[in-house]
C-alpha atoms as a PDB file:
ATOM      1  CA  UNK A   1     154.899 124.156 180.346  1.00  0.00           C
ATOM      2  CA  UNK A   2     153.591 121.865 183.505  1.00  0.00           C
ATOM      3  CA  UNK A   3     153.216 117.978 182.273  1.00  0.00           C
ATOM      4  CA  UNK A   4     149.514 116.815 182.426  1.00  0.00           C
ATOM      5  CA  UNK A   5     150.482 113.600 182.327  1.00  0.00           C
ATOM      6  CA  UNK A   6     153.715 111.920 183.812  1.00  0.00           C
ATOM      7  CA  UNK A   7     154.437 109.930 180.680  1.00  0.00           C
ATOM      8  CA  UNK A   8     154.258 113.058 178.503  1.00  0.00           C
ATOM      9  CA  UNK A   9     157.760 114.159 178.863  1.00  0.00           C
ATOM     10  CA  UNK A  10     158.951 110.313 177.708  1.00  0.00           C
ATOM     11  CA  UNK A  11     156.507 110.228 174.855  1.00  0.00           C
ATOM     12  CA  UNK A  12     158.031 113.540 173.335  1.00  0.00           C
ATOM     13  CA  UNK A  13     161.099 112.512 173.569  1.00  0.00           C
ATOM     14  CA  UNK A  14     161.004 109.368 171.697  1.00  0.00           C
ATOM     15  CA  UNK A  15     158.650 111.136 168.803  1.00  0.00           C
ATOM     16  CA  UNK A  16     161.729 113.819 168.736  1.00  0.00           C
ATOM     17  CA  UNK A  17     164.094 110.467 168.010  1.00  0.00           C
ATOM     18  CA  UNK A  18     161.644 108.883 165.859  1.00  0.00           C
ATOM     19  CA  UNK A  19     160.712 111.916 163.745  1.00  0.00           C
ATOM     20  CA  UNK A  20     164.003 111.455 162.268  1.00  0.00           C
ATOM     21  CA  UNK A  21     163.036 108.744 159.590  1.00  0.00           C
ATOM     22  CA  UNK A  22     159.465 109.960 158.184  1.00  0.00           C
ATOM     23  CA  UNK A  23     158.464 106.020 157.576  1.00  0.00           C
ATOM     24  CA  UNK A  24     159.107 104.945 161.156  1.00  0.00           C
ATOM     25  CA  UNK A  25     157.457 108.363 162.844  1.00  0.00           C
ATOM     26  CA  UNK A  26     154.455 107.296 159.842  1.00  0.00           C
ATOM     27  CA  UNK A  27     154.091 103.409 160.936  1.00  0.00           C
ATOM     28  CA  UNK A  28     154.686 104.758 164.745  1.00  0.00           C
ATOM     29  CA  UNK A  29     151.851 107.167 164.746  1.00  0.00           C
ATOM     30  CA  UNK A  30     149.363 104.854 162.902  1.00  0.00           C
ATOM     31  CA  UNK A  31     150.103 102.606 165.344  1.00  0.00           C
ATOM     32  CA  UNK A  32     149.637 105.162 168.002  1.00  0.00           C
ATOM     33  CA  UNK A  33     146.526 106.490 167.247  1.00  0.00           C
ATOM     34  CA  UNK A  34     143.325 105.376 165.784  1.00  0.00           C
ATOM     35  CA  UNK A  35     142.457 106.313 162.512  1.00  0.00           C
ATOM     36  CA  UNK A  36     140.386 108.897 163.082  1.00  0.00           C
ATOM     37  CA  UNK A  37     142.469 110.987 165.333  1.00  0.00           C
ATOM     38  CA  UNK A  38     145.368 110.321 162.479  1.00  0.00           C
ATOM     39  CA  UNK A  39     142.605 112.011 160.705  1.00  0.00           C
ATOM     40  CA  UNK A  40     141.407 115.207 163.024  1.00  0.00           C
ATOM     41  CA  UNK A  41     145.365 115.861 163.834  1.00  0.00           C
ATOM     42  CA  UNK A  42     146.193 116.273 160.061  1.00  0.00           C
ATOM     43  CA  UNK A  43     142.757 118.453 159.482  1.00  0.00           C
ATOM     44  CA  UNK A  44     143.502 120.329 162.839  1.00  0.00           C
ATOM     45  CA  UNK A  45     147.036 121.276 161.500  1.00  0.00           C
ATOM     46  CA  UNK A  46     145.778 122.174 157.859  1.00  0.00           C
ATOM     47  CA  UNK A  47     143.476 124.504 159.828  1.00  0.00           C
ATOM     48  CA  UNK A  48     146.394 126.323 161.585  1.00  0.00           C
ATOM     49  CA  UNK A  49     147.702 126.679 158.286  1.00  0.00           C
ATOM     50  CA  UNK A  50     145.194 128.021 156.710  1.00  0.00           C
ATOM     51  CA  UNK A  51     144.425 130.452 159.555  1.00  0.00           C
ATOM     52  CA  UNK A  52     147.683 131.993 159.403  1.00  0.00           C
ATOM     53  CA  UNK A  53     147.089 132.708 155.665  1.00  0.00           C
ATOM     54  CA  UNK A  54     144.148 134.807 156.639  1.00  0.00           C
ATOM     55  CA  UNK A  55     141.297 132.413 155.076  1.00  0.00           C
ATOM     56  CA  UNK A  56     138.073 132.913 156.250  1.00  0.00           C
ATOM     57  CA  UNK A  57     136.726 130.601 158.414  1.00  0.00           C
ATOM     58  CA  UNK A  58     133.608 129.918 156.548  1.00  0.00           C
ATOM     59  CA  UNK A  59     135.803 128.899 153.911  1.00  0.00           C
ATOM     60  CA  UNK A  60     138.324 126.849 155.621  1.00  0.00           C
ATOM     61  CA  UNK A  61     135.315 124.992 157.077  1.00  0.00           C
ATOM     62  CA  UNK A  62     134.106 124.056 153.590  1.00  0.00           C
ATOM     63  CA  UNK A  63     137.786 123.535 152.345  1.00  0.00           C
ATOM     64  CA  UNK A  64     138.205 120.388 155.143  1.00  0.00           C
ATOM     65  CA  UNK A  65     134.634 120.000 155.873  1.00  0.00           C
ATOM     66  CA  UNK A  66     134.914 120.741 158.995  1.00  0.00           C
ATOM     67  CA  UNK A  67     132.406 122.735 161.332  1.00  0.00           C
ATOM     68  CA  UNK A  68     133.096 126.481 161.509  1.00  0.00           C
ATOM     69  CA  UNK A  69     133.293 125.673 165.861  1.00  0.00           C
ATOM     70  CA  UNK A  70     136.126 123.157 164.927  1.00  0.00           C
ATOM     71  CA  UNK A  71     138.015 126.410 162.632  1.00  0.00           C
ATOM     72  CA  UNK A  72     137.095 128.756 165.386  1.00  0.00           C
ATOM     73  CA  UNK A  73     138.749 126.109 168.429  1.00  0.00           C
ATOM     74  CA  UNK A  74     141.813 126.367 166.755  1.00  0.00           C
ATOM     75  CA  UNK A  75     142.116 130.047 166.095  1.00  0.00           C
ATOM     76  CA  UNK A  76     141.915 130.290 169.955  1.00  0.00           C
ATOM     77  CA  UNK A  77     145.249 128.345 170.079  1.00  0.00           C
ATOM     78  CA  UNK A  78     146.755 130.411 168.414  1.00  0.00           C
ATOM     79  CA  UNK A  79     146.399 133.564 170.355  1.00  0.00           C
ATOM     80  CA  UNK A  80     149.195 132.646 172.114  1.00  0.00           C
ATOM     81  CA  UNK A  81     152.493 133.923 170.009  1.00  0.00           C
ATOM     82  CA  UNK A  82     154.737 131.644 171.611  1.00  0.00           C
ATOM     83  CA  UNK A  83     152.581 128.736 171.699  1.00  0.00           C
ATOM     84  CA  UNK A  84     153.599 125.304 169.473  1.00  0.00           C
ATOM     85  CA  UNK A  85     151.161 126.054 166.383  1.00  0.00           C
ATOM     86  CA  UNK A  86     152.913 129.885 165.994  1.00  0.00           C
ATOM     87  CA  UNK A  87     156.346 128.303 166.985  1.00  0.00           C
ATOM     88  CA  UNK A  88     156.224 125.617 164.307  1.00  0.00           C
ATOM     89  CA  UNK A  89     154.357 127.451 161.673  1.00  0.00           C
ATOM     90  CA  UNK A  90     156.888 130.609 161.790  1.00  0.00           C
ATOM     91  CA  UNK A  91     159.826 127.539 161.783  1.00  0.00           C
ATOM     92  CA  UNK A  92     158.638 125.793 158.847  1.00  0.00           C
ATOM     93  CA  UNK A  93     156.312 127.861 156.825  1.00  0.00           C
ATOM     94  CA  UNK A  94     157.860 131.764 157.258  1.00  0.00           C
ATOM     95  CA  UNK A  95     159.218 132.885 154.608  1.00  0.00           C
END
């Protein structure tokens, strides 16, 4: 995948060093992003999660209270098998 950013590359590779103790990648983040996109990554994960369990989106809207366009925007994402949300999801959730 191209870089949309020239920083991008840097930035992933210290979250990749900092991920490694969950308090520091915590106080890094919150420091990193405002509370409300703290907020709408979380939800937009729990989403993906809940997508790949075959919930409806009608009901994972009303289970994060979050519109149904929001549910549907991350569906598209994962279309793609071998994009990060399928990657992670079949790394850490699969069983």
């Amino acid at each position: 995948m191209e870089y949309l950013h020239k920083y991008a590359e840097e930035l992933e590779s210290l979250l990749a060093k900092v991920a490694k103790d969950q308090k520091l990648l915590h106080e890094f983040l919150f420091d990193l992003l405002t509370p409300e996109e703290y907020k709408d990554i979380a939800i937009r994960w729990q989403i993906v999660k809940q997508i790949k369990q075959d919930i409806p989106f009608r009901d994972i809207a009303k289970n994060l209270k979050v519109a149904t366009a929001t549910v549907s925007r991350g569906s598209r994402e994962l279309m793609s098998k071998k994009g990060g949300f399928n990657l992670v999801y079949e790394k850490f959730y699969q069983k």
